[in-house]
Protein backbone atom coordinates (compact mmCIF):
# COMPACT_ATOMS: atom_id res chain seq x y z
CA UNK A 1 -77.23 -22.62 20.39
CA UNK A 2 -74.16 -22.34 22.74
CA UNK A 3 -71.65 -24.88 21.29
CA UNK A 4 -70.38 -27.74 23.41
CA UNK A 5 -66.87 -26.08 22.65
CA UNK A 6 -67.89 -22.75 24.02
CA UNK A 7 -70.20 -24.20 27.06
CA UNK A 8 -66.83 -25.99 28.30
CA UNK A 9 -64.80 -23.35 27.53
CA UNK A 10 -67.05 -20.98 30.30
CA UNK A 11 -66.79 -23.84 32.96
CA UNK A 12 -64.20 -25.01 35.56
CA UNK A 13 -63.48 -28.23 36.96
CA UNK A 14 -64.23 -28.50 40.63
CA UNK A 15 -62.59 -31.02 43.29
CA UNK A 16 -65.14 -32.25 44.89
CA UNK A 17 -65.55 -35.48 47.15
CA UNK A 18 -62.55 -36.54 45.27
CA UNK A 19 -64.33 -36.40 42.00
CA UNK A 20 -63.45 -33.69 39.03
CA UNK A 21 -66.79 -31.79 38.34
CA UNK A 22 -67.52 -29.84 35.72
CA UNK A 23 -69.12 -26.60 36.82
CA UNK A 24 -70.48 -23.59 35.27
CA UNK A 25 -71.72 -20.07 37.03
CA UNK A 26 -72.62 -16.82 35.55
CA UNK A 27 -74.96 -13.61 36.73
CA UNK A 28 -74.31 -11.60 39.27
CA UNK A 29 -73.19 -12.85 42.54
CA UNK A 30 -75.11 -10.32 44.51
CA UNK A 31 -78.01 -11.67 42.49
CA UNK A 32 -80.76 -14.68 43.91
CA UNK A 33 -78.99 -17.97 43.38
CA UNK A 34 -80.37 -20.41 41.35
CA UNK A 35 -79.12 -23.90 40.67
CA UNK A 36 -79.75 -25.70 37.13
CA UNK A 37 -80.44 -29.57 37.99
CA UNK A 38 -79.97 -31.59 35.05
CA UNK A 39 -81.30 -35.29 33.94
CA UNK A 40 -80.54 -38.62 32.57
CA UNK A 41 -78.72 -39.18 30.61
CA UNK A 42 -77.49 -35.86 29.96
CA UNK A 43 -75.73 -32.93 31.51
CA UNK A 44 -75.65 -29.48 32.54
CA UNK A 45 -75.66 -28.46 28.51
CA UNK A 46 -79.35 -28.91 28.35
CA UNK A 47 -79.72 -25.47 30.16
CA UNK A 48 -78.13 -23.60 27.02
CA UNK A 49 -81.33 -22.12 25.33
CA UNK A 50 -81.79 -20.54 28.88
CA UNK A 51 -79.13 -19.77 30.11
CA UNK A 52 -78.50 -15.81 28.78
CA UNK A 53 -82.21 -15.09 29.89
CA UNK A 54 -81.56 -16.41 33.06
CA UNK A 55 -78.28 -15.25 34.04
CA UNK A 56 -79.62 -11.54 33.44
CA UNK A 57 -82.21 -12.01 36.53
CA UNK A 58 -79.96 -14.55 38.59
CA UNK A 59 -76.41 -15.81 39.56
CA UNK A 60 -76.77 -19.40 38.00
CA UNK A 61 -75.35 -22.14 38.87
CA UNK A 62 -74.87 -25.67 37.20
CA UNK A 63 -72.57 -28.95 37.14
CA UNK A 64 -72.51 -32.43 35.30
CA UNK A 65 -72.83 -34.80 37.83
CA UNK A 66 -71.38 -37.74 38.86
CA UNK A 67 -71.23 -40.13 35.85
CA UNK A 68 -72.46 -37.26 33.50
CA UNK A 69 -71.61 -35.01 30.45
CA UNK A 70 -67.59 -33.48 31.35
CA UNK A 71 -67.81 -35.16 35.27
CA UNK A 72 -66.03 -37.93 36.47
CA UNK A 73 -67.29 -41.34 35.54
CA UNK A 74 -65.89 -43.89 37.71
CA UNK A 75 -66.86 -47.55 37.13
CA UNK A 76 -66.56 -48.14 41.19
CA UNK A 77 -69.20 -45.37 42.35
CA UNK A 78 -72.54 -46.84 43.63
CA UNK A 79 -74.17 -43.43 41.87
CA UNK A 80 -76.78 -42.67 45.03
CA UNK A 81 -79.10 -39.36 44.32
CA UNK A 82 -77.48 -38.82 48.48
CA UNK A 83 -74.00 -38.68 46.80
CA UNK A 84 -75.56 -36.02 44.09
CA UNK A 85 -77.24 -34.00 46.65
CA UNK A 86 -73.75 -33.41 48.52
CA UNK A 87 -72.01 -32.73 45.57
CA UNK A 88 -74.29 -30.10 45.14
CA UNK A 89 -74.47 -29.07 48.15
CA UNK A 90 -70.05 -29.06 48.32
CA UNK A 91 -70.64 -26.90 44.82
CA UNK A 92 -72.74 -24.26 46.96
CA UNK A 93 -70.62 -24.74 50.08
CA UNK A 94 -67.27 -23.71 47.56
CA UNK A 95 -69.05 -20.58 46.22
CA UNK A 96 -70.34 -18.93 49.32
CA UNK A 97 -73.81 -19.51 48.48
CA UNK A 98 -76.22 -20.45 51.54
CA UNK A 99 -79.59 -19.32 50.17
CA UNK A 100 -80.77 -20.71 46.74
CA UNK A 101 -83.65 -21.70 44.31
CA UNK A 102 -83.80 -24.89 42.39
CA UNK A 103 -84.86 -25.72 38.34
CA UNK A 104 -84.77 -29.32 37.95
CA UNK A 105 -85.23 -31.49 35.39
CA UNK A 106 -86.15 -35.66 35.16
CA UNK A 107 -83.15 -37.58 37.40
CA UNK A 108 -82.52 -33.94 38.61
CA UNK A 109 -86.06 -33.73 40.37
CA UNK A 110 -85.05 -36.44 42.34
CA UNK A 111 -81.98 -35.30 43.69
CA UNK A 112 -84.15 -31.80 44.05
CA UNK A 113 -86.34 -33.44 46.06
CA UNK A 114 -83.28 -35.34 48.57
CA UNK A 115 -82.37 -32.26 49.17
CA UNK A 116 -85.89 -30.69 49.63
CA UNK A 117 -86.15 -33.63 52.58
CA UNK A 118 -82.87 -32.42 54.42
CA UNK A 119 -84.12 -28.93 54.60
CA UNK A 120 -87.64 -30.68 56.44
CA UNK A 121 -85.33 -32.74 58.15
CA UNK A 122 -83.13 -29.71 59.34
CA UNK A 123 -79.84 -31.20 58.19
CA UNK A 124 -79.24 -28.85 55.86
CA UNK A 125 -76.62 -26.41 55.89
CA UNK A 126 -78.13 -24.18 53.23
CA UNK A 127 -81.71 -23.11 52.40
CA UNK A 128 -83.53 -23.64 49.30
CA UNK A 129 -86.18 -20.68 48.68
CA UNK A 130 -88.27 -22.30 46.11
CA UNK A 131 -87.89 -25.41 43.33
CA UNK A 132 -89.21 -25.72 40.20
CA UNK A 133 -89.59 -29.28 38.47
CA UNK A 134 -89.64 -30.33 35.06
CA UNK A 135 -90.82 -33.37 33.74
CA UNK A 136 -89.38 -36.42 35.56
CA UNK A 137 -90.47 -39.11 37.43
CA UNK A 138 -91.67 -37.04 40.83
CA UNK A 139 -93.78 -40.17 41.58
CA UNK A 140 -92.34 -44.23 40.88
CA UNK A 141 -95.93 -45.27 40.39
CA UNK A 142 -96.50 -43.02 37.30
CA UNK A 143 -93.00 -43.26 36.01
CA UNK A 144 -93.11 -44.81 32.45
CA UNK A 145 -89.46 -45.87 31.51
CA UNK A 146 -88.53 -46.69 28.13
CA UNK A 147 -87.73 -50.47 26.80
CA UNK A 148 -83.86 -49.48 27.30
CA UNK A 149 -84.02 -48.36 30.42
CA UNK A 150 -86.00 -51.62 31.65
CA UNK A 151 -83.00 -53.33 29.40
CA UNK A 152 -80.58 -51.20 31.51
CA UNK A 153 -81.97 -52.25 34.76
CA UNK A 154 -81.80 -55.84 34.28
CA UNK A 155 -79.32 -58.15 34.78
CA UNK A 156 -78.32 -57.71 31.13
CA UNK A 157 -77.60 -53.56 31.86
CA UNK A 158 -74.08 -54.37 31.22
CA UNK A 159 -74.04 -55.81 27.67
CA UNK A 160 -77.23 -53.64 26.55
CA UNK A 161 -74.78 -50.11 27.63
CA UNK A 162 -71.95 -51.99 25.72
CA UNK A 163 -75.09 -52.15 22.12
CA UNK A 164 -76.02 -48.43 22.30
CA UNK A 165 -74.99 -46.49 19.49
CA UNK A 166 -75.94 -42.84 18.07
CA UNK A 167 -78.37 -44.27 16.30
CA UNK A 168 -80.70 -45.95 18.69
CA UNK A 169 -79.49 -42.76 21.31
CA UNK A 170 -81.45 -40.78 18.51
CA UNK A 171 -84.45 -43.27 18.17
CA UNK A 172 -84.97 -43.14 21.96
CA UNK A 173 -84.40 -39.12 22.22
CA UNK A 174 -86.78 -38.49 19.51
CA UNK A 175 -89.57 -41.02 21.08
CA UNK A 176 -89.85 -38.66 24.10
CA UNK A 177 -89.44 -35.41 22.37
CA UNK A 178 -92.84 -33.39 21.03
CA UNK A 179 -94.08 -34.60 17.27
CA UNK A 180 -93.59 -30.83 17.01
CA UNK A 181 -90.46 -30.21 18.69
CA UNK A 182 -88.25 -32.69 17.36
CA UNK A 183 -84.41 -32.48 18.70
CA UNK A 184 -82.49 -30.94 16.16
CA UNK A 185 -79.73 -32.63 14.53
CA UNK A 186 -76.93 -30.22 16.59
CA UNK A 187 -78.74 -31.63 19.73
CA UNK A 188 -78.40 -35.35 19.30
CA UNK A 189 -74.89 -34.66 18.11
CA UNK A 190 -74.18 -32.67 21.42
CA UNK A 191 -76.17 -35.04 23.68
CA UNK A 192 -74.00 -37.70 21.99
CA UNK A 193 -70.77 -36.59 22.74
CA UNK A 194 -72.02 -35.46 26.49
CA UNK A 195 -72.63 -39.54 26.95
CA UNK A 196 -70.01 -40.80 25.63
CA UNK A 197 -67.34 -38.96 26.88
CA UNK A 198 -65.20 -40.33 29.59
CA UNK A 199 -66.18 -43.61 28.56
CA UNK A 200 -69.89 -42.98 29.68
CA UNK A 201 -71.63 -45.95 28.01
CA UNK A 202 -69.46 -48.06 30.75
CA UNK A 203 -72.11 -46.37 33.75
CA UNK A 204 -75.07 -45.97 32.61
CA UNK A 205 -76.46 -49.82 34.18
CA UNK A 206 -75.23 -48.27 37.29
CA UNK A 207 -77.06 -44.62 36.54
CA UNK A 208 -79.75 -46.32 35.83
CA UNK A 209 -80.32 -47.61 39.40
CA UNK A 210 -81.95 -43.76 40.17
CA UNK A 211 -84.88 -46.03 39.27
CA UNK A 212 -84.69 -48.56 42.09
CA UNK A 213 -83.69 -45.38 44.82
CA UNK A 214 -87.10 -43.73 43.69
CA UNK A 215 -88.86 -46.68 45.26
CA UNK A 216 -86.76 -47.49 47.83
CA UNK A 217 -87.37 -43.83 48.77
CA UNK A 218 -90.55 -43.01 47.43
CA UNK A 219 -92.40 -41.93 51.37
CA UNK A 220 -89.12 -39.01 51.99
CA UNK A 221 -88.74 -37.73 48.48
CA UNK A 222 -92.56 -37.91 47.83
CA UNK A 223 -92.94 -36.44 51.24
CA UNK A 224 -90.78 -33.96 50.92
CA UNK A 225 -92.97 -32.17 47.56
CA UNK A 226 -95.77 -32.42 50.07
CA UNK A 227 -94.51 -31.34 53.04
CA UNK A 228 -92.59 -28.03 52.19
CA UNK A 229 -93.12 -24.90 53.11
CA UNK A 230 -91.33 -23.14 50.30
CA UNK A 231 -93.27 -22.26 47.10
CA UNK A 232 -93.39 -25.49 44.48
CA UNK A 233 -94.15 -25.06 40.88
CA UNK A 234 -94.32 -27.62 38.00
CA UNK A 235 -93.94 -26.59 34.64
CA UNK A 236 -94.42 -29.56 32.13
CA UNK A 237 -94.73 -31.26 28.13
CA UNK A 238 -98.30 -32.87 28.19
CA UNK A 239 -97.24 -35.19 25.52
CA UNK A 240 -93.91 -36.54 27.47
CA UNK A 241 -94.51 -40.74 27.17
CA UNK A 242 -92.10 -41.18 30.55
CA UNK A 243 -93.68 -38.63 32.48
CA UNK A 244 -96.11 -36.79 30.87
CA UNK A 245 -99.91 -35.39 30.96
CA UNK A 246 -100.05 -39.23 33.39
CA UNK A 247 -97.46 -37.68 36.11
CA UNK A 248 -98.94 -34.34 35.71
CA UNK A 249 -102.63 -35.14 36.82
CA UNK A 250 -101.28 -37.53 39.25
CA UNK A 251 -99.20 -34.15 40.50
CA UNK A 252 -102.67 -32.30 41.08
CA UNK A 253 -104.07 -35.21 42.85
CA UNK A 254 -101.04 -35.45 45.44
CA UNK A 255 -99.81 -32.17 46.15
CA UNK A 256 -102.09 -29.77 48.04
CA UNK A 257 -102.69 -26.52 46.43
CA UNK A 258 -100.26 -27.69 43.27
CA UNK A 259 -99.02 -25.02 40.78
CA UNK A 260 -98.80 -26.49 37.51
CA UNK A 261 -98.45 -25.18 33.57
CA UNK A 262 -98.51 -27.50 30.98
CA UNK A 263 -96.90 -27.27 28.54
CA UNK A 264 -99.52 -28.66 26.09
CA UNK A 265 -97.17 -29.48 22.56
CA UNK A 266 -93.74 -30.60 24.37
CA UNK A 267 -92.72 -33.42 25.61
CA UNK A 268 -90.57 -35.02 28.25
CA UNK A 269 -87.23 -31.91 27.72
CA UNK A 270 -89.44 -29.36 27.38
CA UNK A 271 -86.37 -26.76 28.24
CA UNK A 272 -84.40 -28.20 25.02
CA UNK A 273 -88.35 -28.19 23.20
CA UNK A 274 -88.72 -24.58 23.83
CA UNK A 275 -86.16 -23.12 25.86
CA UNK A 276 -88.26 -19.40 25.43
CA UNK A 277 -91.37 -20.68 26.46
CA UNK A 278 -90.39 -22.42 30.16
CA UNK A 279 -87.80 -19.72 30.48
CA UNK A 280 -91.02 -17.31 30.63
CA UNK A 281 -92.81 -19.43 32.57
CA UNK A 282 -89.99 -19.85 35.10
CA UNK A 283 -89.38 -16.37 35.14
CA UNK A 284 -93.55 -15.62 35.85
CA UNK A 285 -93.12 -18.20 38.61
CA UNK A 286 -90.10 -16.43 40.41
CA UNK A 287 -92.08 -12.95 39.80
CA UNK A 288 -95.67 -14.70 41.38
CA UNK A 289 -93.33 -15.12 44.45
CA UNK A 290 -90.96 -12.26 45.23
């Protein structure tokens, strides 16, 4: 396991929009580009039991986003997946990258998928080759949150961020994890200090409203799995309670020709579950397609 230490150690702070980001990039630069989308409500750390494998085929490229992990976590941001999607796109834009494949995870398919609609809608400056989601909630009608994040959403989000503690953190992490593949004590601890840094309890009602922009949003970012042209591959834990074997079949029904491998023992961070196993089914994926 890369130590939080050591993974911020390897990074560098980027200005971007007016916000410091926390970046990381390693691989070759000549190499394909690929950019590690993280979820809620972690950070780019989630990546670490992939990330040697990976850098040896790619140049990879990751950030905390707004409100996450090492980022900035203003109380005044409105925290819109469009704002994400630019500061990813300003990330690529800064490193000379104009051509790149996506990994995506949970809140980070989302903001895959904004930008997957302004490559459709031709407003895109830079072209995305081919995305690969996680578990997440692709679809608001088979999205499953958890108690807390209905607690987060409500008009109470406020004072429930303000009641979270490790403790819970680790009752809710372990609910969505594989009976089999339980996060390990050096996880929750990492996760932990990810969230609560910057004062991060203070954002997460606002994070949380990723929920409501799903909805509000569901025709383009829906659309936008259906209606590329670039290949689309979903690798995901069967037993995730959020989005798990649910999402998956709904995935099938939706998406014409889907490619899908489930991931029949892990749950809803199947990359933190068994970072070997979707790091060879990623890398079979990029291989079915070059």
């Amino acid at each position: 396991m890369i130590q939080l230490s050591e993974w911020q150690q390897q990074g560098q702070y980027l200005l971007i929009n007016g916000q410091q980001i926390f970046t990381r990039q390693a691989g070759d630069c000549k190499a394909p580009a690929l950019l590690l989308i993280h979820g809620f409500p972690s950070a780019s750390w989630d990546w670490e039991g992939m990330w040697y494998e990976l850098t040896q085929h790619y140049y990879v490229i990751t950030l905390d986003m707004l409100g996450f992990g090492l980022s900035d976590k203003p109380k005044n941001s409105a925290y819109l997946i469009s704002d994400q999607a630019d500061i990813y796109q300003a990330c690529l834009y800064k490193l000379g990258v104009s051509e790149y494949h996506i990994l995506a995870h949970d809140y980070g398919d989302t903001v895959a998928q904004e930008l997957l609609a302004r490559q459709i809608d031709g407003c895109s400056p830079l072209t995305i080759e081919s995305v690969c989601f996680l578990n997440g909630g692709l679809f608001p009608e088979t999205h499953k949150p958890l108690l807390i994040q209905k607690l987060l959403l409500s008009p109470l989000g406020v004072l429930v961020s303000k009641l979270i503690n490790k403790q819970k953190f680790a009752h809710n992490l372990q609910h969505i994890f594989g009976p089999s593949t339980p996060p390990s004590p050096e996880a929750i601890d990492t996760l932990w200090q990810l969230l609560t840094h910057n004062d991060g309890l203070s954002v997460m009602h606002k994070l949380i409203h990723y929920i409501t922009q799903r909805q509000q949003h569901r025709e383009r970012w829906v659309g936008a799995i259906i209606n590329s042209k670039i290949p689309i591959k979903l690798i995901a834990g069967a037993l995730d309670p959020i989005s798990g074997q649910h999402m998956i079949d709904h995935y099938r029904d939706l998406i014409p020709n889907a490619n899908v491998t489930e991931m029949l023992t892990l749950g809803h961070y199947p990359h933190i579950e068994d970072a070997q196993a979707i790091t060879t089914a990623y890398l079979q994926f990029r291989h079915s397609i070059e």
